[in-house]
N, C-alpha and C. Protein backbone atom coordinates (compact mmCIF):
# COMPACT_ATOMS: atom_id res chain seq x y z
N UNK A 1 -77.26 161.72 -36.39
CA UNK A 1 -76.83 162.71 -37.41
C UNK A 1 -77.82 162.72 -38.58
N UNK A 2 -78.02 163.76 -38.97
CA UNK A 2 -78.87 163.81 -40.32
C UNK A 2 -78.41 162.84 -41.32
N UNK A 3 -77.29 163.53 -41.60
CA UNK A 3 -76.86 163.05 -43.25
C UNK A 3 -77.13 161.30 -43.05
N UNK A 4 -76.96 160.85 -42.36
CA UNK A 4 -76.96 159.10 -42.04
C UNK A 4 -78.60 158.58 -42.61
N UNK A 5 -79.75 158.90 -42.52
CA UNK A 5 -80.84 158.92 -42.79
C UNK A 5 -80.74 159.39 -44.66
N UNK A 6 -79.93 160.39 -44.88
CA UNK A 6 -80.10 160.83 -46.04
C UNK A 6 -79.50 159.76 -46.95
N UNK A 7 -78.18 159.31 -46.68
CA UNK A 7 -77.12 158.61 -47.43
C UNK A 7 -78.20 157.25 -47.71
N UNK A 8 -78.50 156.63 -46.41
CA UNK A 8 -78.84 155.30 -46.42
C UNK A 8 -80.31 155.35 -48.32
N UNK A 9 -80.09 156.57 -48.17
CA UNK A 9 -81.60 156.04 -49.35
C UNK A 9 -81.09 156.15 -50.80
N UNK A 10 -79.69 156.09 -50.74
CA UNK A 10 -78.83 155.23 -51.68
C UNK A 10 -78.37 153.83 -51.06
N UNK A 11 -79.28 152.91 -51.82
CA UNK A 11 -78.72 151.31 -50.81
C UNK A 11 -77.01 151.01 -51.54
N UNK A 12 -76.57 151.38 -52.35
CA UNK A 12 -75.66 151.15 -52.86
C UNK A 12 -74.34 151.13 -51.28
N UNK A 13 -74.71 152.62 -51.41
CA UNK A 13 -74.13 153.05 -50.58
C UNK A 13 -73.98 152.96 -49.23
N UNK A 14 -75.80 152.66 -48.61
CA UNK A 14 -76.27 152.35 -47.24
C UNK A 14 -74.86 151.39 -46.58
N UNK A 15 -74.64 150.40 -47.56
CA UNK A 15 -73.83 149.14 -47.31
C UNK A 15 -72.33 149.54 -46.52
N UNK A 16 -71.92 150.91 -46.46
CA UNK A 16 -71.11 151.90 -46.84
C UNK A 16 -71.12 152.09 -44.95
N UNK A 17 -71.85 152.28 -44.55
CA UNK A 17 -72.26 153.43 -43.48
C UNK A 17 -71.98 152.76 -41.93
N UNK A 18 -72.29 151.36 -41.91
CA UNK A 18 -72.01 150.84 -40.57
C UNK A 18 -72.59 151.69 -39.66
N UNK A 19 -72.10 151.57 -38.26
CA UNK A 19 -72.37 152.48 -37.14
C UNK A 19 -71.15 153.48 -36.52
N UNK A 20 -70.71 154.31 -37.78
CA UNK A 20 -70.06 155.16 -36.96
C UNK A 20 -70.16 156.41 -37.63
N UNK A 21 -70.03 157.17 -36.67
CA UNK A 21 -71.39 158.84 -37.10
C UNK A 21 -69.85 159.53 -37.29
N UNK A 22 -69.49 160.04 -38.73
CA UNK A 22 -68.13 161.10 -38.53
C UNK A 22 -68.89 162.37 -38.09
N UNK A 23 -67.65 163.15 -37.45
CA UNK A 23 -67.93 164.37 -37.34
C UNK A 23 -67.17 165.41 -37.62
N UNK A 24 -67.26 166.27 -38.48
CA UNK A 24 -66.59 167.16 -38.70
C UNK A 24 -66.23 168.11 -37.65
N UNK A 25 -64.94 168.62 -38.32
CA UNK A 25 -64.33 169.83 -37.19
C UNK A 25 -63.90 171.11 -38.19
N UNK A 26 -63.62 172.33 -37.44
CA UNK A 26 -63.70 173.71 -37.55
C UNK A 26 -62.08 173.74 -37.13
N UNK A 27 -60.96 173.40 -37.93
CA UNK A 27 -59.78 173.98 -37.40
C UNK A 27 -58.73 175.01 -36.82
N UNK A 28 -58.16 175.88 -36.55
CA UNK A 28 -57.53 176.90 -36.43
C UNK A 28 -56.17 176.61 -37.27
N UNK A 29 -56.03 177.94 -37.72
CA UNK A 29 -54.47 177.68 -38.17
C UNK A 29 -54.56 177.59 -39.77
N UNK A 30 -55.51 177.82 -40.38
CA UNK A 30 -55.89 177.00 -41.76
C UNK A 30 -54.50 176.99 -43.22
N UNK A 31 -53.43 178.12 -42.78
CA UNK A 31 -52.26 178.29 -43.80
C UNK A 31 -51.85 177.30 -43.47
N UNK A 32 -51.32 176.92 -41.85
CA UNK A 32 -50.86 175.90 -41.45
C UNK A 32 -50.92 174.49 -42.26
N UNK A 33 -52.22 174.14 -41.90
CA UNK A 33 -52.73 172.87 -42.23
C UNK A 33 -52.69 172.82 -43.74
N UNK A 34 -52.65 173.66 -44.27
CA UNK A 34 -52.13 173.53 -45.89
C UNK A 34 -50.73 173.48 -46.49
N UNK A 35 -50.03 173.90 -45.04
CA UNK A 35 -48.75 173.73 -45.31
C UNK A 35 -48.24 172.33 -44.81
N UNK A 36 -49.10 171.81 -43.92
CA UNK A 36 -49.03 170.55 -43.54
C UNK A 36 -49.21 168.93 -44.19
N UNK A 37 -50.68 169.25 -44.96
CA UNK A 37 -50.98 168.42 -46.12
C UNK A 37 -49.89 168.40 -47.01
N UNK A 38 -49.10 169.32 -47.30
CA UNK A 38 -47.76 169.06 -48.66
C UNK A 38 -47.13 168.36 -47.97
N UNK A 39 -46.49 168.62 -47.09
CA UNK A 39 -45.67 167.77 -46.03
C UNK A 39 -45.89 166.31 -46.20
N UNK A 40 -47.16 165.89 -46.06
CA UNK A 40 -47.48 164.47 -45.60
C UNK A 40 -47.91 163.91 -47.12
N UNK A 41 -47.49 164.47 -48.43
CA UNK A 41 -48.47 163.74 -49.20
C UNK A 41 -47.09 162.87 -50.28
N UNK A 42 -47.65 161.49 -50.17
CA UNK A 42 -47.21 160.15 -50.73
C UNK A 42 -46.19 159.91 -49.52
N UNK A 43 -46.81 160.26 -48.18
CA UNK A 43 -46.23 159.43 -47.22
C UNK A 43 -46.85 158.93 -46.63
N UNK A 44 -46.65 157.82 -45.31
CA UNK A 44 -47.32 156.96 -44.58
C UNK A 44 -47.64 157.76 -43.56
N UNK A 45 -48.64 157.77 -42.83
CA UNK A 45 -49.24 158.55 -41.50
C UNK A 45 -48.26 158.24 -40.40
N UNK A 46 -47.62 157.78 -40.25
CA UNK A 46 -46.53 157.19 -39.36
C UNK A 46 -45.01 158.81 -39.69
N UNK A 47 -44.54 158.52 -41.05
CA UNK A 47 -43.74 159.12 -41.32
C UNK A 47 -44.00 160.74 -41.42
N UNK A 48 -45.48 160.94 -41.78
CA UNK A 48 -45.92 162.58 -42.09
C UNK A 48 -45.95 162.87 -40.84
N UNK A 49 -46.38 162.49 -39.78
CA UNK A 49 -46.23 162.84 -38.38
C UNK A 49 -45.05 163.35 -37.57
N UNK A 50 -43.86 162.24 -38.12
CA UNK A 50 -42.48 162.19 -37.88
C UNK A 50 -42.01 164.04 -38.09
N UNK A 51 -42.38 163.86 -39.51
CA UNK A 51 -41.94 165.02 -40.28
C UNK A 51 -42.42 166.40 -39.25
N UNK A 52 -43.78 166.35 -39.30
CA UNK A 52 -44.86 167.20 -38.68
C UNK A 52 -43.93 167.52 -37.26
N UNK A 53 -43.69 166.65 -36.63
CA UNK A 53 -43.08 166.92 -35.07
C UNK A 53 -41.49 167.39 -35.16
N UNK A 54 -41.00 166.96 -36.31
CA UNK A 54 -39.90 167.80 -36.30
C UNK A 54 -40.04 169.21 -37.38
N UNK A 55 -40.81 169.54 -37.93
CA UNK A 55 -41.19 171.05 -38.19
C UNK A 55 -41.96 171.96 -36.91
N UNK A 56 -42.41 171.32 -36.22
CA UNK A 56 -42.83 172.27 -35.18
C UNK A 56 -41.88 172.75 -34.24
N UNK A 57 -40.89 171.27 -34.23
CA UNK A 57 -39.83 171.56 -33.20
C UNK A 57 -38.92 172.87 -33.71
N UNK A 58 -38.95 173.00 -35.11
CA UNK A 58 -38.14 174.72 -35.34
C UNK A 58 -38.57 175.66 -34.85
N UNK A 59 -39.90 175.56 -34.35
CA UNK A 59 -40.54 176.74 -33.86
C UNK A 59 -41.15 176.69 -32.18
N UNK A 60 -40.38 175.71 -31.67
CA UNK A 60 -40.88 175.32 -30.33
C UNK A 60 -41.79 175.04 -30.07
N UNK A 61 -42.21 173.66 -30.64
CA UNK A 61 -43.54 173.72 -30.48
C UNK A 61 -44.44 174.25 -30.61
N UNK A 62 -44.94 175.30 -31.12
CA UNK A 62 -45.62 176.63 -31.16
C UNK A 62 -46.13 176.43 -32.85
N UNK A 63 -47.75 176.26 -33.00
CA UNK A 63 -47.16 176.44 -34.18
C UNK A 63 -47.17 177.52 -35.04
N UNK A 64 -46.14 177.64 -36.15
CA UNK A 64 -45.59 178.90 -36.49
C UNK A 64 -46.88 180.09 -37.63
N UNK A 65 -46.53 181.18 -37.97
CA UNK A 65 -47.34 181.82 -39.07
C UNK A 65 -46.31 181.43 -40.35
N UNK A 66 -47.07 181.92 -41.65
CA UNK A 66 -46.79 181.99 -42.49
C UNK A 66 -45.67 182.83 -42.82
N UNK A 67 -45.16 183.84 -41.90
CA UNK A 67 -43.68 184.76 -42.53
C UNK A 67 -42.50 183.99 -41.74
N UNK A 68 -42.82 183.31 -40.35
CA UNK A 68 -42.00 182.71 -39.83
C UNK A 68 -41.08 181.35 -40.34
N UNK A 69 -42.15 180.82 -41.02
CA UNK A 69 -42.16 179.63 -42.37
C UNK A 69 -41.09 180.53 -43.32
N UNK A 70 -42.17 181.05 -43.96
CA UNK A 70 -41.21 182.27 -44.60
C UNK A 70 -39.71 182.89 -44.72
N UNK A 71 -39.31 182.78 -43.28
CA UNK A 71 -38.26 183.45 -42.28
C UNK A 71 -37.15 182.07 -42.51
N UNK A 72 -37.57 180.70 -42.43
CA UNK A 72 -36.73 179.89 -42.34
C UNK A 72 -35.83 179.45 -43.04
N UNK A 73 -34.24 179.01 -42.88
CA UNK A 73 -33.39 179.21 -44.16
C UNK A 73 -34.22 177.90 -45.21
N UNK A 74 -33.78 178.01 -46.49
CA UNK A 74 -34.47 176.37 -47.05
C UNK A 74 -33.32 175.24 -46.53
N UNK A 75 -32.52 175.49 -46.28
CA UNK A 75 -31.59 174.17 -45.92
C UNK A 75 -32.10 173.55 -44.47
N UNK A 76 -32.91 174.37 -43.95
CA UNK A 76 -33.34 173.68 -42.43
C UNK A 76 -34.64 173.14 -42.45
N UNK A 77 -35.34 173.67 -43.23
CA UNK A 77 -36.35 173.02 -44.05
C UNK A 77 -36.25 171.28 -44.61
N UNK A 78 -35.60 171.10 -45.57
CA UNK A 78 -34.79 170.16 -45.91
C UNK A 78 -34.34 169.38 -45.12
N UNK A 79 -33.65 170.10 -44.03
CA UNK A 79 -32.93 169.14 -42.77
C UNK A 79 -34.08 168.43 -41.93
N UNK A 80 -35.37 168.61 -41.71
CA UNK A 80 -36.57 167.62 -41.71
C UNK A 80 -36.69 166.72 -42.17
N UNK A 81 -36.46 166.52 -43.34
CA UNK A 81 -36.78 165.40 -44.31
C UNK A 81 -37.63 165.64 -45.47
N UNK A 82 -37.74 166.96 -45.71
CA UNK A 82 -38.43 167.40 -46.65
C UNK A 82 -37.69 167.37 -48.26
N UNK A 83 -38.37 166.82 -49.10
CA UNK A 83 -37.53 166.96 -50.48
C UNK A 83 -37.32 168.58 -50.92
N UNK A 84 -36.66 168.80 -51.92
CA UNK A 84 -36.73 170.11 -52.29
C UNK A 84 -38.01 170.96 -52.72
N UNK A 85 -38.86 169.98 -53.61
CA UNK A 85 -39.79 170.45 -53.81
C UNK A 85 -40.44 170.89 -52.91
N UNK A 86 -41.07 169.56 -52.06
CA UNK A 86 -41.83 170.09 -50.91
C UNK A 86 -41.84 171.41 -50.00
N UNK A 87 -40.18 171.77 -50.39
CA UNK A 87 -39.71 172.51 -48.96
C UNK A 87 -40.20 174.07 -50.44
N UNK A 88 -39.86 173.71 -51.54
CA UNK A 88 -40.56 174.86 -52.08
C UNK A 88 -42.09 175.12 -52.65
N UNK A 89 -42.70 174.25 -52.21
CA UNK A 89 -44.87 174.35 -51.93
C UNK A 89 -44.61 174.83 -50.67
N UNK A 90 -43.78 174.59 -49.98
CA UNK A 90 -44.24 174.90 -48.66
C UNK A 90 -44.01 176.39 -48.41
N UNK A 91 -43.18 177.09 -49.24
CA UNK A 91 -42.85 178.35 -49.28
C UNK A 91 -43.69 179.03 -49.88
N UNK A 92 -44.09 178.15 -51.12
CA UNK A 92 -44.65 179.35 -51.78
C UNK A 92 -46.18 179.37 -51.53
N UNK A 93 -46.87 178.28 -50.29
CA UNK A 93 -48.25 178.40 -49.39
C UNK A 93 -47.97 179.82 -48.80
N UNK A 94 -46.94 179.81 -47.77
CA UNK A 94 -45.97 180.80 -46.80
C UNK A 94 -46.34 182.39 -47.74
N UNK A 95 -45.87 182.54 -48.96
CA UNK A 95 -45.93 183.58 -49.41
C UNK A 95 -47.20 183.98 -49.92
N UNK A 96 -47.91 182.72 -50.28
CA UNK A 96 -49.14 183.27 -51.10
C UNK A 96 -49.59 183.91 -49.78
N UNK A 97 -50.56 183.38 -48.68
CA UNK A 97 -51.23 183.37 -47.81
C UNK A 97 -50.67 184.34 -46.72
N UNK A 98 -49.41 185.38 -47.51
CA UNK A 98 -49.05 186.57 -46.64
C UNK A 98 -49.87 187.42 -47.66
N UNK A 99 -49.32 187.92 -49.32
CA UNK A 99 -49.32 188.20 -50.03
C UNK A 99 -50.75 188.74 -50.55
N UNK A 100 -51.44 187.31 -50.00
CA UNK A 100 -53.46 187.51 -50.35
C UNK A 100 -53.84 187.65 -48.92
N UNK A 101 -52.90 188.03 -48.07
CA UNK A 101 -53.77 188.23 -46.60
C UNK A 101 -54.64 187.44 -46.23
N UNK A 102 -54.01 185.90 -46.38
CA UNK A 102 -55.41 184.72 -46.07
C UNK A 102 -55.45 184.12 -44.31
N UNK A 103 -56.56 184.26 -44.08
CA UNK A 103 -57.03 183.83 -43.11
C UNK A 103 -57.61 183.31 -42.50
N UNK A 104 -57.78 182.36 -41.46
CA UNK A 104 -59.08 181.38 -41.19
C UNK A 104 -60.51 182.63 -41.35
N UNK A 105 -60.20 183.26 -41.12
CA UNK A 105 -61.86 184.19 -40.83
C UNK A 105 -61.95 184.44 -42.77
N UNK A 106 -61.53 184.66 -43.72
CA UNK A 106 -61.60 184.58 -44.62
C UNK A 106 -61.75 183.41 -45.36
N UNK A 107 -61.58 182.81 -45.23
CA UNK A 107 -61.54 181.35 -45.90
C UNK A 107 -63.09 180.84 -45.74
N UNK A 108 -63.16 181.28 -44.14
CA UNK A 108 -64.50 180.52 -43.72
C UNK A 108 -65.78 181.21 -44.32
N UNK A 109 -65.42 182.55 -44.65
CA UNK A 109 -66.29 183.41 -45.54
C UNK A 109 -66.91 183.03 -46.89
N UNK A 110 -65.88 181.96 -47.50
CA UNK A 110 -65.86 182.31 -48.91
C UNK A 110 -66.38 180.61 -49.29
N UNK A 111 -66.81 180.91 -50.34
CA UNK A 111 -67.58 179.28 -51.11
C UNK A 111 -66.57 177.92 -50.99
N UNK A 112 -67.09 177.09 -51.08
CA UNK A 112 -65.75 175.90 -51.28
C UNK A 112 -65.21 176.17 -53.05
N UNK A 113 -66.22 176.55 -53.93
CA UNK A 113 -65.35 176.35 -54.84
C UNK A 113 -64.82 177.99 -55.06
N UNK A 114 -64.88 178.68 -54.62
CA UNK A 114 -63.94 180.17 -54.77
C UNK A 114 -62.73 179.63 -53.69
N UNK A 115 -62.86 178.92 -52.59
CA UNK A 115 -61.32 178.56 -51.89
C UNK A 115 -60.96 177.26 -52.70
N UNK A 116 -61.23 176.61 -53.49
CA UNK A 116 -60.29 175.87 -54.50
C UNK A 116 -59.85 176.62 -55.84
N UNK A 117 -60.60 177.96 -56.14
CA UNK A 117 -59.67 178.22 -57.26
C UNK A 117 -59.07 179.36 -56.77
N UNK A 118 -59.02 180.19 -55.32
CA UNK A 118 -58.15 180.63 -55.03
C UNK A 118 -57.03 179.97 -54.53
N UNK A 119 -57.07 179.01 -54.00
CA UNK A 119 -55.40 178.07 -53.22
C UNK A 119 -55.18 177.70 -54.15
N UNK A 120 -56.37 177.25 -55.48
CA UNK A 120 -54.94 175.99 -56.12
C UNK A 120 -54.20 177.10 -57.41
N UNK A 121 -54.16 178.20 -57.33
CA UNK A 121 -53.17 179.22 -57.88
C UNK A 121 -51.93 178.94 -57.34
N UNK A 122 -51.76 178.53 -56.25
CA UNK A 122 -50.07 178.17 -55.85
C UNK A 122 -49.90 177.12 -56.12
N UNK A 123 -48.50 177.18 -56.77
CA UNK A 123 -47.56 176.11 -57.58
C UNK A 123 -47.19 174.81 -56.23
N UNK A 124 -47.97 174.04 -56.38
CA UNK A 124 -47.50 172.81 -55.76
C UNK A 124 -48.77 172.44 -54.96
N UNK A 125 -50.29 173.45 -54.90
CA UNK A 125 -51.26 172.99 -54.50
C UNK A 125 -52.45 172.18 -55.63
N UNK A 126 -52.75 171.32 -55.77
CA UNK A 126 -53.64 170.71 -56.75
C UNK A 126 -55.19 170.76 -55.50
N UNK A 127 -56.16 170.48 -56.73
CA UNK A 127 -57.38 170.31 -56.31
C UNK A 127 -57.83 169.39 -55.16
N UNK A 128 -56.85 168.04 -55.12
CA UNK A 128 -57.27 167.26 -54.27
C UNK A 128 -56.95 167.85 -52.93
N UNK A 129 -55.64 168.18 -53.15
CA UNK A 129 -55.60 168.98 -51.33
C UNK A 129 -56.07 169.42 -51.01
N UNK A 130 -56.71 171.01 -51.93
CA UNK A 130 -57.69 171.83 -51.44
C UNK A 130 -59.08 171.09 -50.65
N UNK A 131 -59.12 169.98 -51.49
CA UNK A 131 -60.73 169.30 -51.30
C UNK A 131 -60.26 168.96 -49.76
N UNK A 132 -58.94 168.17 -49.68
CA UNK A 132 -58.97 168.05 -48.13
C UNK A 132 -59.17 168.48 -46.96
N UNK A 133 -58.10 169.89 -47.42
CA UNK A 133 -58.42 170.99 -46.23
C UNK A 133 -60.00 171.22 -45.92
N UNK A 134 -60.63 171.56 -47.24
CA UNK A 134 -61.95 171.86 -46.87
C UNK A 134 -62.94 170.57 -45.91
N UNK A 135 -62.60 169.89 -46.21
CA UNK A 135 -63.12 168.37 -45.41
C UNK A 135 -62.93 168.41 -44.02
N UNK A 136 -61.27 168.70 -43.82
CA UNK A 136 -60.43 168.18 -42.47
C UNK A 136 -60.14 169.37 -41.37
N UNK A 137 -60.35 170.09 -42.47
CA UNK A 137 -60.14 171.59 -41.46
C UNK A 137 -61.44 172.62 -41.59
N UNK A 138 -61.69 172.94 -42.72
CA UNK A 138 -62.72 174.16 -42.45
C UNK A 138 -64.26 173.28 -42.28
N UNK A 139 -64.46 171.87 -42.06
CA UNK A 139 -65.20 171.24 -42.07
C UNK A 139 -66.59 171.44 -42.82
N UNK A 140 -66.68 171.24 -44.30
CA UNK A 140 -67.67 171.65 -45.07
C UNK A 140 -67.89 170.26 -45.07
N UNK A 141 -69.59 170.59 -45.08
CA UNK A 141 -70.02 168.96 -44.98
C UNK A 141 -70.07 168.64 -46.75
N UNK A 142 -70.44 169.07 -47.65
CA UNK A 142 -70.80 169.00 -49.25
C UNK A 142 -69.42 168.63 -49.91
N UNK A 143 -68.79 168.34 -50.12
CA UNK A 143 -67.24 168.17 -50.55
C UNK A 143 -67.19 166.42 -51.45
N UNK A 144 -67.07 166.49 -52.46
CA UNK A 144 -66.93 165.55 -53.26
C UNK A 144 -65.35 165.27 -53.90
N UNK A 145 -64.45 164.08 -53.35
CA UNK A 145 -63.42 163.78 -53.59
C UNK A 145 -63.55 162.92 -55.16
N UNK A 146 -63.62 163.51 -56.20
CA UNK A 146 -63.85 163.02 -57.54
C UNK A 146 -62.45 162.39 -57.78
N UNK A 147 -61.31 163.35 -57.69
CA UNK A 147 -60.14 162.60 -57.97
C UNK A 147 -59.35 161.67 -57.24
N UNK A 148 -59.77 161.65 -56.40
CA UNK A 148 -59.53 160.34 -54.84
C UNK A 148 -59.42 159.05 -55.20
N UNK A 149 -58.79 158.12 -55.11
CA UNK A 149 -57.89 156.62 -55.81
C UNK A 149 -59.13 156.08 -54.93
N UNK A 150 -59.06 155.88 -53.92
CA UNK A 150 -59.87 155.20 -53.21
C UNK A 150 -61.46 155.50 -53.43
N UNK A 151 -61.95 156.39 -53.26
CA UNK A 151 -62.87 156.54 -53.89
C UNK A 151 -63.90 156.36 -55.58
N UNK A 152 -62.65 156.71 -56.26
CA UNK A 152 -62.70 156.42 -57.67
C UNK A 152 -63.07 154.30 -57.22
N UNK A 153 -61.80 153.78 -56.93
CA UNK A 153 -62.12 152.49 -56.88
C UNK A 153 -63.38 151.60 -56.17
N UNK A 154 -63.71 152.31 -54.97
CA UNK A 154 -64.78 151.95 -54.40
C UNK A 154 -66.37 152.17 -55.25
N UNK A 155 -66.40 153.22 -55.98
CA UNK A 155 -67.75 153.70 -56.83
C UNK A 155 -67.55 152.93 -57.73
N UNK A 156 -66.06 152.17 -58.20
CA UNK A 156 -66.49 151.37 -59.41
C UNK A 156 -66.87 149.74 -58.93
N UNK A 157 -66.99 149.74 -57.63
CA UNK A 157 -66.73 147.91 -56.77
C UNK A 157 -68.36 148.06 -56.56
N UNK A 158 -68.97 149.02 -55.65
CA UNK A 158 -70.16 149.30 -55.71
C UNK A 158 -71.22 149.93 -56.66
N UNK A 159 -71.02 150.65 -57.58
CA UNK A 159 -71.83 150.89 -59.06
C UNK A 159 -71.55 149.95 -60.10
N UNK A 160 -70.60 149.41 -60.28
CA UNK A 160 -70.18 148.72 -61.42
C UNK A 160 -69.79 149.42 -61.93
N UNK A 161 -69.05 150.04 -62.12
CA UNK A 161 -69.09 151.43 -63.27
C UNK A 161 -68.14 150.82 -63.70
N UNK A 162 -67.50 151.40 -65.18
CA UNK A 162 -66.39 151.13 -65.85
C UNK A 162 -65.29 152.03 -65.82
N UNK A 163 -64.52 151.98 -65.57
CA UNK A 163 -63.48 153.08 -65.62
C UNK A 163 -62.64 153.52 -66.37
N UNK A 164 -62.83 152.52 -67.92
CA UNK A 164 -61.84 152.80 -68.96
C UNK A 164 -61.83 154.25 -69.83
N UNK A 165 -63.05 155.04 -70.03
CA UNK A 165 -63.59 155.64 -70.48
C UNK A 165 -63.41 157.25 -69.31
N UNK A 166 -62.12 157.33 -69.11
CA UNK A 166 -62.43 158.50 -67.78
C UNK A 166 -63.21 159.67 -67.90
N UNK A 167 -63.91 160.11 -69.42
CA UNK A 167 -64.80 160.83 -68.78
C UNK A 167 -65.86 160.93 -68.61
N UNK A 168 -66.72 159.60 -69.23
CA UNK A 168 -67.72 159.02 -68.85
C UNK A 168 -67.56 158.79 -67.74
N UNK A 169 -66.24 157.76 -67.11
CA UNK A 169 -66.75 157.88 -65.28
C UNK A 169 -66.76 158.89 -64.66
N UNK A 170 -66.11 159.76 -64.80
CA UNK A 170 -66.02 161.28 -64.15
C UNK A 170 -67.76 161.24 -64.13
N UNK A 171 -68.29 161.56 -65.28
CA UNK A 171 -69.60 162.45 -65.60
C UNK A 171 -70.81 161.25 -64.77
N UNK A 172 -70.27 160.05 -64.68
CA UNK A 172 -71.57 159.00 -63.61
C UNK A 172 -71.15 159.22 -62.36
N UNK A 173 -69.91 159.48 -61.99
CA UNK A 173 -69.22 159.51 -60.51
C UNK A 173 -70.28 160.74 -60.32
N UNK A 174 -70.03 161.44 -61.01
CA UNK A 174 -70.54 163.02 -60.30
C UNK A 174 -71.97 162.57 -60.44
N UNK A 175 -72.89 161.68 -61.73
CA UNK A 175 -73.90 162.07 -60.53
C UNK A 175 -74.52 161.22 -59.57
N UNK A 176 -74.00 160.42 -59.83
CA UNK A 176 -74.37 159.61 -58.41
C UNK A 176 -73.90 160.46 -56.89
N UNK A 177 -72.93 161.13 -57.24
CA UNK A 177 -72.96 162.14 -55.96
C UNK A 177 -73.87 162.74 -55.67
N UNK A 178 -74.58 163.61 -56.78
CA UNK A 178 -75.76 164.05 -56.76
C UNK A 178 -76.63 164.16 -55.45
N UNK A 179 -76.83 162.71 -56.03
CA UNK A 179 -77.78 161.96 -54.66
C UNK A 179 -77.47 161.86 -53.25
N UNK A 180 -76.33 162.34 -52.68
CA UNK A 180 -75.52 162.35 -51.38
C UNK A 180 -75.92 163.90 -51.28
N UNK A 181 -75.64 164.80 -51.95
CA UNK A 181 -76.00 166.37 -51.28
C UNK A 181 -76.72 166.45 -50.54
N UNK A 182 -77.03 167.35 -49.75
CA UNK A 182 -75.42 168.07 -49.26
C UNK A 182 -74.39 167.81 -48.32
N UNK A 183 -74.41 166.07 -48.33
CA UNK A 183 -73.43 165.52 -47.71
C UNK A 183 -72.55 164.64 -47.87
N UNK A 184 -71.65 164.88 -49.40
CA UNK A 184 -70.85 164.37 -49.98
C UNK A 184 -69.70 164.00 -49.32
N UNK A 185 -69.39 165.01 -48.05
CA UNK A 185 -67.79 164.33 -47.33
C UNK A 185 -68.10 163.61 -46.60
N UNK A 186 -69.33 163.49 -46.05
CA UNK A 186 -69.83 162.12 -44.97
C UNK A 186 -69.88 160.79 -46.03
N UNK A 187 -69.92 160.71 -46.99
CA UNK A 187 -69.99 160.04 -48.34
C UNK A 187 -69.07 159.13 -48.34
N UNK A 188 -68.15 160.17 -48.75
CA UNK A 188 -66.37 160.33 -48.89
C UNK A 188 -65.78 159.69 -48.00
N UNK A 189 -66.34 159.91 -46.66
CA UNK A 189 -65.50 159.55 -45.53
C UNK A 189 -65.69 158.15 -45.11
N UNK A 190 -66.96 157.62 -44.91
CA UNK A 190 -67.76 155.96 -44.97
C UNK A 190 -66.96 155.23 -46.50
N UNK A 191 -66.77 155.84 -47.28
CA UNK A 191 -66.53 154.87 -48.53
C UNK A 191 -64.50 154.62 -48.11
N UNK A 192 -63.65 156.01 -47.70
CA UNK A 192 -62.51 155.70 -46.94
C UNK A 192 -62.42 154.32 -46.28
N UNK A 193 -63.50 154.89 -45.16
CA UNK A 193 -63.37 153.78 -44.14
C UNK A 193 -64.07 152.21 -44.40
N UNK A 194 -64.59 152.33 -45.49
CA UNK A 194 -65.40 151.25 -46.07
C UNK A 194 -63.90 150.42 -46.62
N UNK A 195 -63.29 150.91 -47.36
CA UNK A 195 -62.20 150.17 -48.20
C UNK A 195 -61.11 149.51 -46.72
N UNK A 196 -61.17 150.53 -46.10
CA UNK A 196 -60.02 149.35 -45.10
C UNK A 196 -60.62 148.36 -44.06
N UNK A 197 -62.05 148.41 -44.68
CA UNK A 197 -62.53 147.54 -43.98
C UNK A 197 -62.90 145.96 -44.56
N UNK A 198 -62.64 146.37 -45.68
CA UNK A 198 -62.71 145.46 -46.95
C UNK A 198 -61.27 144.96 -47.87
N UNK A 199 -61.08 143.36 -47.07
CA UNK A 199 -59.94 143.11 -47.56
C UNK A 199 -59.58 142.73 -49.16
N UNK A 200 -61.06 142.69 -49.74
CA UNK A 200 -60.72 142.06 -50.97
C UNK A 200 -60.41 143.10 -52.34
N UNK A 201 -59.85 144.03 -52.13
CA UNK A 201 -59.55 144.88 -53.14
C UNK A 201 -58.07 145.08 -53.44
C-alpha cells in the first residue's frame, strides 16, 4: 500500500504501523449506515450488533430505506432497545435524507467537509460520526479523527503533548496530522489498533 511508506517517515508514528495493511471500503446503503452508527454509539460491539439484528428483523432482513424507517411506529422502534432519543436521531436521519434527497451517488460526489456540514445539520448527528461514516463507509482515505478519545490519548503517549490546554492540543494534533496527508484514516486506524494492542494505558 502506498500510504504505509508515507506514514513510516513519521517515526513517531512508524512505531504505530506493524504489519497490517487496512483497507478501505465503498459501502452501499450510506442513510443506512448513518442510521446505524446512532444505534451503536456508547455501546459495546457485542450489544450494537444485537440491536442492529433486531432492527433489520422489522424489515425482514432486507435492509430498509429511509421512509420505511420513517413509516415505523416509534414504540417499535423502542421495542429494540433503543432509548428515546436514539429512536428520535434515528428519525430525524430518516427525514433529513428523504427531505435533501440524499444518496450514496451524492454523497460520493461531494467533499468530505461539505458531507460533514451537510449531515451534521441533523439534530443528534455530531462531527465525530460524520468523520466515521466517511472512514467506514464512503471510504475516504484523508479523514482526521481530532475529536476521537483514543486518538486524542494515543498523540499525547506518542508526542508528549500536553493536553491541559485544549486548544493548543487541538492546534499541535492538527499539525502533526499534517504530515500523514493524504492519509490521515490509515493514521487513525493503526493508532485504534495500536491502543488495544498496548496494555499500558
Amino acid at each position: 500500500m502506498d500510504y504505509v511508506a508515507h506514514l513510516q517517515k513519521d517515526k513517531k508514528l512508524a512505531v504505530t504501523l506493524g504489519t497490517t495493511v487496512h483497507e478501505l471500503q465503498l459501502r452501499k446503503n450510506i442513510p443506512l449506515r448513518l442510521m446505524a452508527s446512532i444505534m451503536s454509539q456508547q455501546l459495546s460491539t457485542k450489544v450494537a450488533s444485537v440491536i442492529y439484528r433486531r432492527f433489520l428483523a422489522l424489515y425482514n432482513d432486507k435492509e430498509p430505506k429511509p421512509q420505511q424507517v420513517l413509516d415505523t411506529p416509534f414504540e417499535t422502534l423502542r421495542g429494540i432497545g433503543l432509548s428515546n432519543n436514539k429512536v428520535a436521531y434515528v428519525q430525524n436521519v430518516a427525514r433529513f435524507c428523504i427531505d435533501q434527497n440524499i444518496t450514496d451517488k451524492k454523497l460520493q460526489a461531494m467533499s468530505n467537509e461539505e458531507i460533514v456540514a451537510l449531515l451534521t445539520q441533523i439534530k443528534g448527528v455530531g462531527k465525530w460520526t460524520v468523520e466515521m461514516l466517511l472512514m467506514f463507509s464512503l471510504g475516504r482515505e484523508d479523514v482526521f479523527a481530532i475529536d476521537d478519545l483514543v486518538i486524542q490519548q494515543m498523540m499525547v503517549k506518542l508526542y508528549k503533548l500536553d493536553a491541559s490546554n485544549k486548544k493548543a492540543f487541538r492546534e499541535k494534533m492538527l499539525k502533526i496530522s499534517t504530515k500523514w496527508q493524504p492519509y490521515r484514516t490509515y493514521a487513525c486506524l493503526h493508532l485504534w489498533r495500536y491502543k488495544d494492542a498496548v496494555p499500558d494505558l
